[in-house]
PDB file of N, CA and C in Angstrom:
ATOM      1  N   UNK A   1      -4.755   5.821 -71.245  1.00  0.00           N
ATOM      2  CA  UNK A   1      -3.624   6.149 -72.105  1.00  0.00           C
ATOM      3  C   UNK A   1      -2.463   6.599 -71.229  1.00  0.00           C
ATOM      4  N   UNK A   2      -1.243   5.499 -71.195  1.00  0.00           N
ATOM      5  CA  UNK A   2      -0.204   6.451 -70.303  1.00  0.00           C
ATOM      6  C   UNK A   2       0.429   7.719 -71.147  1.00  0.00           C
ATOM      7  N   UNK A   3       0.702   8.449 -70.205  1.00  0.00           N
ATOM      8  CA  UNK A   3       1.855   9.401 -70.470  1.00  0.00           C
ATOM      9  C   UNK A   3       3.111   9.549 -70.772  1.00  0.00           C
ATOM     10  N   UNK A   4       3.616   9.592 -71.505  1.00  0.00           N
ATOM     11  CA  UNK A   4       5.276   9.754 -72.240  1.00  0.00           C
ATOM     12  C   UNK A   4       5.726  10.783 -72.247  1.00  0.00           C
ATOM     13  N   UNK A   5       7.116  11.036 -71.411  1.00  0.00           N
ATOM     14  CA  UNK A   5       7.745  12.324 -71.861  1.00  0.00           C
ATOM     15  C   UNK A   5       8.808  12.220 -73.297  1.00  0.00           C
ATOM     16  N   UNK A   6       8.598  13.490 -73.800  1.00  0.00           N
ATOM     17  CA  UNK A   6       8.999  13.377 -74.912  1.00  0.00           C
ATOM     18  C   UNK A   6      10.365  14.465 -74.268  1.00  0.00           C
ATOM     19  N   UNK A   7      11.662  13.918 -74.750  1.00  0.00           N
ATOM     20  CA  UNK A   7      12.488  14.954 -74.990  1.00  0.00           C
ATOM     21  C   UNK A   7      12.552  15.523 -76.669  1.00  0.00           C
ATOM     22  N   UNK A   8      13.794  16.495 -76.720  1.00  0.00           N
ATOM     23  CA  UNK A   8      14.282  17.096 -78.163  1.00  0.00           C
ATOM     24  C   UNK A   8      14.396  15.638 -79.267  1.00  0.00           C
ATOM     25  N   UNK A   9      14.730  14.909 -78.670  1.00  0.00           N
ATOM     26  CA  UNK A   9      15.765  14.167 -79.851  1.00  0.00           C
ATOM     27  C   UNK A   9      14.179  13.285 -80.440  1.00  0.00           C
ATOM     28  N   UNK A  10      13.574  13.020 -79.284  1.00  0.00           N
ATOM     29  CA  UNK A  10      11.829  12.802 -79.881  1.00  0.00           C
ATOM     30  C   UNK A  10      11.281  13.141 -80.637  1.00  0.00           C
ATOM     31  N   UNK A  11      11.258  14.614 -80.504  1.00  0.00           N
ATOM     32  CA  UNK A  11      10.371  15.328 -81.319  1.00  0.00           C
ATOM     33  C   UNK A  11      10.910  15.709 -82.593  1.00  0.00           C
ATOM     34  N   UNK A  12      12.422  15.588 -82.847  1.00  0.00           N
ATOM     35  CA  UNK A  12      13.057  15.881 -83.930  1.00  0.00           C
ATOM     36  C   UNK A  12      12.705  14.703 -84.697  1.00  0.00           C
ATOM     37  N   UNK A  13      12.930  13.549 -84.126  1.00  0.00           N
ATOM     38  CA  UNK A  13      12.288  12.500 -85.044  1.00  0.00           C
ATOM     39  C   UNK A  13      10.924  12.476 -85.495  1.00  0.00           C
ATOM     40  N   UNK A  14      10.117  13.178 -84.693  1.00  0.00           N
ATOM     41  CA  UNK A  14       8.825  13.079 -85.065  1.00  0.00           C
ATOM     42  C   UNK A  14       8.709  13.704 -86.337  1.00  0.00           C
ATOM     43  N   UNK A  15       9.239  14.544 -86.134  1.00  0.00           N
ATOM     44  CA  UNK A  15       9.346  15.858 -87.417  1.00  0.00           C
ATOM     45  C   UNK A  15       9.716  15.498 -88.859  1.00  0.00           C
ATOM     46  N   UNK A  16      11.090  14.826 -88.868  1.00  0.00           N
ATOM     47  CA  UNK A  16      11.567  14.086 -89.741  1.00  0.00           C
ATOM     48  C   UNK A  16      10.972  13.071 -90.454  1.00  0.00           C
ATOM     49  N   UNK A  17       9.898  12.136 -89.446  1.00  0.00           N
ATOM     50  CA  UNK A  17       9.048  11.062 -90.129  1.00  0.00           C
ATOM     51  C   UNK A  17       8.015  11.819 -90.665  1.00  0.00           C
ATOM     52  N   UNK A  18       7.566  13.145 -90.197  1.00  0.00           N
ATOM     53  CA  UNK A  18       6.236  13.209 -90.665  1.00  0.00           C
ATOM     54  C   UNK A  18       6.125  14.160 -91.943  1.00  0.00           C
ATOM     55  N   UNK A  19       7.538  14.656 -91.999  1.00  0.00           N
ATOM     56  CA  UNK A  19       8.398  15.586 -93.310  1.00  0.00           C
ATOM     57  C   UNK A  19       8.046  14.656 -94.669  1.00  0.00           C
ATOM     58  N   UNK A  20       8.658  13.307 -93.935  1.00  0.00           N
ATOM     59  CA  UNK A  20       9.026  11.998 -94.840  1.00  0.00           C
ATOM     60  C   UNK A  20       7.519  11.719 -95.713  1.00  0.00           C
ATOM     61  N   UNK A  21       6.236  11.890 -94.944  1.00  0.00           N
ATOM     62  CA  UNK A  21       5.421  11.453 -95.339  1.00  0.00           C
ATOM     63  C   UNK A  21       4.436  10.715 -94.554  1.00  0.00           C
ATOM     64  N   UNK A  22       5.106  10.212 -93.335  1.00  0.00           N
ATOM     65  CA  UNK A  22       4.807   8.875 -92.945  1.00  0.00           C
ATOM     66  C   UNK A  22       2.947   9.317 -92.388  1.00  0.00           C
ATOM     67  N   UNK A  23       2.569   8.116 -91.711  1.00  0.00           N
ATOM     68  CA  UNK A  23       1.380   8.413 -91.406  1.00  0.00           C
ATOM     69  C   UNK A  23       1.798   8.712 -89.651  1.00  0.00           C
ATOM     70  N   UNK A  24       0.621   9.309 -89.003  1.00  0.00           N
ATOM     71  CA  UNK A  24       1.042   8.998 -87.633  1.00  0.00           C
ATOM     72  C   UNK A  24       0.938   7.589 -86.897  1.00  0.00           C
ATOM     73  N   UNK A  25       0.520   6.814 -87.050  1.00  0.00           N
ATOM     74  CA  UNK A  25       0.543   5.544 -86.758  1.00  0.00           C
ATOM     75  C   UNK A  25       1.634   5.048 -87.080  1.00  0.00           C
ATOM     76  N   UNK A  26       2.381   5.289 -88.313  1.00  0.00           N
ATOM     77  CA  UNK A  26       3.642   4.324 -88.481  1.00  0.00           C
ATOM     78  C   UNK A  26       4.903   5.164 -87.576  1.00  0.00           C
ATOM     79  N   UNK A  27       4.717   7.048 -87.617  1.00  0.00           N
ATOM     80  CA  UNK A  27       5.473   7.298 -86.709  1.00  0.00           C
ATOM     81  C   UNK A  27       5.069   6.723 -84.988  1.00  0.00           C
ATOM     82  N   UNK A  28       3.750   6.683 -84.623  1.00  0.00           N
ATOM     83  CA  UNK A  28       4.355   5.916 -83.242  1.00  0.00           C
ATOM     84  C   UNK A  28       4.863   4.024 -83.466  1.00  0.00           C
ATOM     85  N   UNK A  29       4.402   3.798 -83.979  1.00  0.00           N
ATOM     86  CA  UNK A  29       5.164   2.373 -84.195  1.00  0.00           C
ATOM     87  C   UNK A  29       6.518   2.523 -84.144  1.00  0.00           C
ATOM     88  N   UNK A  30       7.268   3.377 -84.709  1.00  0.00           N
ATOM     89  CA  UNK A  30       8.500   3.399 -85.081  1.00  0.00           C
ATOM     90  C   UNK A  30       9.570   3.986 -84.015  1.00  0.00           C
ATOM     91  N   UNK A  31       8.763   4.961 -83.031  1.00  0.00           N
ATOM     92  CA  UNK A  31       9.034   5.465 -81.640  1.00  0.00           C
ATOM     93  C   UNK A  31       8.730   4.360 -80.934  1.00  0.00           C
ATOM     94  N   UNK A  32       7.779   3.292 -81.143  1.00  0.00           N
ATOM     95  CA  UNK A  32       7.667   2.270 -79.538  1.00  0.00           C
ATOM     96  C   UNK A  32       6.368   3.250 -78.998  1.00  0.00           C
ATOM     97  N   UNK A  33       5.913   3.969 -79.368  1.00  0.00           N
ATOM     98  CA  UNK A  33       4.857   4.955 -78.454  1.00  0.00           C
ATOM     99  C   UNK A  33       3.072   3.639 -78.993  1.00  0.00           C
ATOM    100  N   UNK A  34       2.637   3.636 -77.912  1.00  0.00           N
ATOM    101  CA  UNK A  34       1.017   2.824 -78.066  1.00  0.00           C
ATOM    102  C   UNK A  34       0.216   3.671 -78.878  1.00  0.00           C
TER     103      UNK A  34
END
């Protein structure tokens, strides 16, 4: 599994998708993250 650095503007999105509902799979799809 590589490693990704995440900055702020990352994790704010993360936050936002997962507020939304989303699943975690569709939030990494939606980041580009494997």
């Amino acid at each position: 599994m590589a490693r990704r650095t995440l900055n702020v503007v990352d994790v704010t999105e993360i936050l936002v998708h997962w507020h939304a509902g989303r699943s975690l799979s569709e939030i990494a799809e939606s980041l580009g993250v494997n």
